[in-house]
C-alpha atoms as a PDB file:
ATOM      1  CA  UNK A   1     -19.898  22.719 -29.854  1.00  0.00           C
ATOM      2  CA  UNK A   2     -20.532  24.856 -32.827  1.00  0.00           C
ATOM      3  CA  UNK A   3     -17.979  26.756 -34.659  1.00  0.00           C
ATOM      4  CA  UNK A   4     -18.278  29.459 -36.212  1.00  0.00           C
ATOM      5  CA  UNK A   5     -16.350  30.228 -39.625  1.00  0.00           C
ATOM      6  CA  UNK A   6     -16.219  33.615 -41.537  1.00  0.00           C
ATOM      7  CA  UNK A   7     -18.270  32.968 -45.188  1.00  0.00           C
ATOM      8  CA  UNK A   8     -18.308  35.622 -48.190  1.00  0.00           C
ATOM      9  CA  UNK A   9     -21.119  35.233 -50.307  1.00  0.00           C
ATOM     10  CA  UNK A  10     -19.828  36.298 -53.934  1.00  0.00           C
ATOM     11  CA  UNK A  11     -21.807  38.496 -55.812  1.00  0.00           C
ATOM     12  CA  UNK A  12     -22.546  36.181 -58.770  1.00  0.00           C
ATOM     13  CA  UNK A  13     -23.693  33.596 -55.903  1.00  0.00           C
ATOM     14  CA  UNK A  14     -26.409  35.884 -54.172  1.00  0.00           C
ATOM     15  CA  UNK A  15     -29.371  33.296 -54.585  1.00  0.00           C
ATOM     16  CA  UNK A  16     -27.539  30.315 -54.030  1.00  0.00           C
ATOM     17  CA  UNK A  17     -27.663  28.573 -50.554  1.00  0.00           C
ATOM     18  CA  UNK A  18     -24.388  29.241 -48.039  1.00  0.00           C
ATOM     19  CA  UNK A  19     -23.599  25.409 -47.615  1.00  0.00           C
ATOM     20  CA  UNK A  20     -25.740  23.229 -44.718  1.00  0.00           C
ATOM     21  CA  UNK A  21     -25.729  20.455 -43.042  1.00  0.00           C
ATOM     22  CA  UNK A  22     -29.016  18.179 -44.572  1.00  0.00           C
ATOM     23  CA  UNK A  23     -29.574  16.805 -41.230  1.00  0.00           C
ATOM     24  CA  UNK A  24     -28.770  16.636 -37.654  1.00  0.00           C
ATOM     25  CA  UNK A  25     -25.875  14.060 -37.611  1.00  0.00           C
ATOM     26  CA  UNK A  26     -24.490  14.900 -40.718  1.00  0.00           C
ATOM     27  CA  UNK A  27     -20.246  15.655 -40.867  1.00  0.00           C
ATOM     28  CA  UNK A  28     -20.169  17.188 -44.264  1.00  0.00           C
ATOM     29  CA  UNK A  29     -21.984  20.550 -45.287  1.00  0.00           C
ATOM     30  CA  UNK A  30     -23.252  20.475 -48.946  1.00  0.00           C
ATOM     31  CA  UNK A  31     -21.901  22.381 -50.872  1.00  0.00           C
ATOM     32  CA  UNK A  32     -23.824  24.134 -54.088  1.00  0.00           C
ATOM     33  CA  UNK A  33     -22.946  25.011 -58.151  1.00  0.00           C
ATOM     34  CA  UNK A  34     -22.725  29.033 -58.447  1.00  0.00           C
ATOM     35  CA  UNK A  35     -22.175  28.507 -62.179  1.00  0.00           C
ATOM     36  CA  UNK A  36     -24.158  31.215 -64.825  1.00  0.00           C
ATOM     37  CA  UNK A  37     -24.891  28.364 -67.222  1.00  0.00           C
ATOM     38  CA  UNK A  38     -25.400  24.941 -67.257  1.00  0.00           C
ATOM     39  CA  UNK A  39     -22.112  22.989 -67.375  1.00  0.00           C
ATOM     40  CA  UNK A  40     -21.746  19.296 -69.175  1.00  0.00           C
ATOM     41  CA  UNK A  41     -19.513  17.417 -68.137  1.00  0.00           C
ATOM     42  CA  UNK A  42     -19.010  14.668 -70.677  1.00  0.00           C
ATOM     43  CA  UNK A  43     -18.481  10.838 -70.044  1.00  0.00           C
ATOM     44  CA  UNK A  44     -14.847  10.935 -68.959  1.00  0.00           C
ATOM     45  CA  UNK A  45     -14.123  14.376 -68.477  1.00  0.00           C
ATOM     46  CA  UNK A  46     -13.571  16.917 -65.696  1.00  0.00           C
ATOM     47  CA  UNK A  47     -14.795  20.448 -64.882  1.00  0.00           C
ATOM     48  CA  UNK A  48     -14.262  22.714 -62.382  1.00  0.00           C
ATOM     49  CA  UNK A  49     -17.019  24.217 -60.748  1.00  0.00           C
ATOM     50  CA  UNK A  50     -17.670  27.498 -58.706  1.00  0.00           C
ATOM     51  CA  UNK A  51     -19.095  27.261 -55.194  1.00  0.00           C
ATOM     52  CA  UNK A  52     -19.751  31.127 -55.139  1.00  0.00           C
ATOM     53  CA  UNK A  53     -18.241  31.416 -51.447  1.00  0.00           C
ATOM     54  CA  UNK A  54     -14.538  31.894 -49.843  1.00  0.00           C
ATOM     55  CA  UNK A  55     -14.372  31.532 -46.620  1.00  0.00           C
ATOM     56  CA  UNK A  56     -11.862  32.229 -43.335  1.00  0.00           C
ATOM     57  CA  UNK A  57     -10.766  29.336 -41.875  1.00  0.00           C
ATOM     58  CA  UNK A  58      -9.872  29.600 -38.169  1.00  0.00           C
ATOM     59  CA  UNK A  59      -6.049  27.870 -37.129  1.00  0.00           C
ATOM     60  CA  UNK A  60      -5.466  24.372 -37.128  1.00  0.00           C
ATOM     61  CA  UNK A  61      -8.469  23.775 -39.288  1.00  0.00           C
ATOM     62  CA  UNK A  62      -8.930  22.370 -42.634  1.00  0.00           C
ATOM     63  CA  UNK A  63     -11.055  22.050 -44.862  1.00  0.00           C
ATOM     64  CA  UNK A  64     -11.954  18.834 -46.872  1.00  0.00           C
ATOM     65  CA  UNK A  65     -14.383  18.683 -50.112  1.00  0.00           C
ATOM     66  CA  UNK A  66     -15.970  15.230 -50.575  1.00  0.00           C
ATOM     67  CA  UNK A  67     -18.091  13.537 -52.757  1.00  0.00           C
ATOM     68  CA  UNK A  68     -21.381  13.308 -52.617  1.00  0.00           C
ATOM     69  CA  UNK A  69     -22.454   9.765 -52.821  1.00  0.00           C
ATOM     70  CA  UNK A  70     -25.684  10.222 -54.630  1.00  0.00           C
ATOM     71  CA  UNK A  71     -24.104  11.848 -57.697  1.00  0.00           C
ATOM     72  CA  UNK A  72     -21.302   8.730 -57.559  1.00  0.00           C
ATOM     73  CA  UNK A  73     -24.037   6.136 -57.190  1.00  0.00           C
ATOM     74  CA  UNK A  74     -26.632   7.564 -59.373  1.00  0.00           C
ATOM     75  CA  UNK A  75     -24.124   9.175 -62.152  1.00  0.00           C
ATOM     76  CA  UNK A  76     -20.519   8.349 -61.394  1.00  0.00           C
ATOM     77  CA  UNK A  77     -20.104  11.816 -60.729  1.00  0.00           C
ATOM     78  CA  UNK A  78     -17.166  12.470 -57.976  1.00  0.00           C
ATOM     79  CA  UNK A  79     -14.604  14.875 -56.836  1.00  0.00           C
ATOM     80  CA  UNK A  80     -11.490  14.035 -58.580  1.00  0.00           C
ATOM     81  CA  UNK A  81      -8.903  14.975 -55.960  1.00  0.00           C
ATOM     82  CA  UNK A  82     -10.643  13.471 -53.318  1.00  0.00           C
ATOM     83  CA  UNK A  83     -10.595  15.146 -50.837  1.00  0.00           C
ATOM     84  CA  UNK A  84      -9.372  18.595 -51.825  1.00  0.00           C
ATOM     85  CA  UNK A  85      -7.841  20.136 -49.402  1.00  0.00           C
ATOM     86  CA  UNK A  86      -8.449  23.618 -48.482  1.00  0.00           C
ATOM     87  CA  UNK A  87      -5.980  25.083 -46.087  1.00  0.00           C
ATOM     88  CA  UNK A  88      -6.211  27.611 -43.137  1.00  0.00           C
ATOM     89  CA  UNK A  89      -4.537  30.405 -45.564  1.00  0.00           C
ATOM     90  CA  UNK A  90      -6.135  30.098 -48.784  1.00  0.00           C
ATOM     91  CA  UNK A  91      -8.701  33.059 -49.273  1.00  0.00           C
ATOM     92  CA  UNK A  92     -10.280  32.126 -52.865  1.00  0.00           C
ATOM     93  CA  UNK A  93     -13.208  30.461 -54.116  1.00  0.00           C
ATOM     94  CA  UNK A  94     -13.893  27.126 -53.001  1.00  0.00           C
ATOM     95  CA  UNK A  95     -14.278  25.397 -56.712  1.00  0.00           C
ATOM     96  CA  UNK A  96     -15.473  21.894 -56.725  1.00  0.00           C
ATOM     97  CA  UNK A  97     -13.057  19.747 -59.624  1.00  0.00           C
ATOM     98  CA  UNK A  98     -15.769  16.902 -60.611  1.00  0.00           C
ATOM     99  CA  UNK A  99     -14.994  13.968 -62.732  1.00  0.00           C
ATOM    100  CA  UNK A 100     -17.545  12.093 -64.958  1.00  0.00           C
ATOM    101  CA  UNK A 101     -16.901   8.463 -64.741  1.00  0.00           C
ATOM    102  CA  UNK A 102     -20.350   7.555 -65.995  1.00  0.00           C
ATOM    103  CA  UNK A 103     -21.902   6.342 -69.178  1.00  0.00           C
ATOM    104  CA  UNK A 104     -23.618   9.689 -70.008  1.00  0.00           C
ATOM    105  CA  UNK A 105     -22.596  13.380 -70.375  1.00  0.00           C
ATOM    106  CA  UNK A 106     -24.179  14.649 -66.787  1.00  0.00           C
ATOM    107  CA  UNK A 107     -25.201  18.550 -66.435  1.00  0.00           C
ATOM    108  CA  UNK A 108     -24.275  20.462 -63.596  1.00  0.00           C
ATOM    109  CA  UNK A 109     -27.022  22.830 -62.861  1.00  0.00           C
ATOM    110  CA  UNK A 110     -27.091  26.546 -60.990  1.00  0.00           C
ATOM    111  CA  UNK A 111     -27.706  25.624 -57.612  1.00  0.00           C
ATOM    112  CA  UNK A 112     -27.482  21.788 -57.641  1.00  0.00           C
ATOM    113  CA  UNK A 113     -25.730  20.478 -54.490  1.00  0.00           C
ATOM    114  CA  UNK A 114     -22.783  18.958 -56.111  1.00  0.00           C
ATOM    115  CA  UNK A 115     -20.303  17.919 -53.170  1.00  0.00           C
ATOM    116  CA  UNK A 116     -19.786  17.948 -49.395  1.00  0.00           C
ATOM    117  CA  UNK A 117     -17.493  19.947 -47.198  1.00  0.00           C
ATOM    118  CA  UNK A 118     -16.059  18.764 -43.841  1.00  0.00           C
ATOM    119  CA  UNK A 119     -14.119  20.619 -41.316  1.00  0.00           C
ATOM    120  CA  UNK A 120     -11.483  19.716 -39.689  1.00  0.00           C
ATOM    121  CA  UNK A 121      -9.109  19.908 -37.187  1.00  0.00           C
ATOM    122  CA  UNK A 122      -4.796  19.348 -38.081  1.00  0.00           C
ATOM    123  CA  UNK A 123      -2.023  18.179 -36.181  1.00  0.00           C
ATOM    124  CA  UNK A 124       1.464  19.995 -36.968  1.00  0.00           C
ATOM    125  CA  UNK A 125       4.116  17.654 -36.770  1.00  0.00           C
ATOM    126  CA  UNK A 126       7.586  17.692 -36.392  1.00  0.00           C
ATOM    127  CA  UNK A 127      10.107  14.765 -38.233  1.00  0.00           C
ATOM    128  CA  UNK A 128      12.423  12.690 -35.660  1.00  0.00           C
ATOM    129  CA  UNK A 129      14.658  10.765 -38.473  1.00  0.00           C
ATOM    130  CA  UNK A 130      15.990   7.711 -37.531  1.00  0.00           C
ATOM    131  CA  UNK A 131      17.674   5.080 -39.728  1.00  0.00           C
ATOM    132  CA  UNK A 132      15.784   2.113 -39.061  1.00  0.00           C
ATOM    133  CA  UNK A 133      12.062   2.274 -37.665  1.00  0.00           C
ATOM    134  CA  UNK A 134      11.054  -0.916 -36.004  1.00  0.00           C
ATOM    135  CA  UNK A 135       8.672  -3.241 -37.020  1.00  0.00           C
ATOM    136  CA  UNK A 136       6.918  -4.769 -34.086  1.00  0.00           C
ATOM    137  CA  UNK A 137       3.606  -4.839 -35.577  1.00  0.00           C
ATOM    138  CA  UNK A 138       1.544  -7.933 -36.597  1.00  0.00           C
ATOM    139  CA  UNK A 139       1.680  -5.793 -39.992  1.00  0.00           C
ATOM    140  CA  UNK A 140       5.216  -4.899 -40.228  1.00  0.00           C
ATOM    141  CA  UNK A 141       5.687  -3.369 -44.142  1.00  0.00           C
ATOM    142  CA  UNK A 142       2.288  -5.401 -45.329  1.00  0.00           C
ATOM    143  CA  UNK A 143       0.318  -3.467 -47.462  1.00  0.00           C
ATOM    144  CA  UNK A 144      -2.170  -2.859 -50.508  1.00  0.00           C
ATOM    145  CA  UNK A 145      -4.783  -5.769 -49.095  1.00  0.00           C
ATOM    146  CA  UNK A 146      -2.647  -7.388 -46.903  1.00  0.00           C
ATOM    147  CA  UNK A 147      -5.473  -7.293 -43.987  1.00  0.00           C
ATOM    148  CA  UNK A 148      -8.416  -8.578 -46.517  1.00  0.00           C
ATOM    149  CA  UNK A 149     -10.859  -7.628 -48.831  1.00  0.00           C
END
């Protein structure tokens, strides 16, 4: 089932693409550069780029921004927060913060699709402290590789 989700289309951002799903099965919409000049990023660094779009998210959803893998593979380009979160109440422009892990400066061009976003839904918990949790799993407090490479 399709659901729909309230999009403004900036003004700067009139010719750029709302963001779209590349093919049937995909989970993450691309999601395109809405800056007014090209933007380097240089080997190491990080810029934030505008998306050109806000958008209304219904309740319980959220909204994740992802890499693209092409741009990690190809340039070691990736989101640096990964993923950015983009709560239910925040009304601003989605901006993309990409990091340059590559050899090479890499420019970010008007329209190039430069990351992914996926919806999704949230659970709202509550906390039930207690002073010892057990540990009855095969697991227990193993961590950081503990279940292989």
């Amino acid at each position: 089932m399709i659901k729909n989700i309230e999009i403004e289309r900036l003004s700067f951002a009139k010719d750029i693409p709302l963001p779209s799903y590349n093919s049937n099965n995909c989970s993450g919409l691309d999601l395109y550069a809405a800056n007014k000049k090209d933007i380097t990023i240089k080997s190491g660094k990080v810029e934030i780029i505008p998306s050109g779009i806000k958008i209304l998210l219904k309740k319980n959803l959220e909204g994740q921004i992802r890499p693209r893998s092409g741009l990690a593979k190809k340039f070691g380009i990736t989101v640096l927060n990964s993923p950015g979160t983009i709560d239910e109440d925040y009304r601003g422009e989605i901006k993309i913060i990409l990091i340059n892990h590559g050899k090479y400066d890499f420019v970010v061009q008007r329209g190039m699709r430069i990351a992914q976003l996926v919806v999704s839904k949230v659970e709202k918990i509550g906390w039930n402290e207690k002073k010892k949790i057990k540990l009855n799993t095969k697991r227990n407090e193993s961590g950081f590789g503990s279940t292989g490479l």
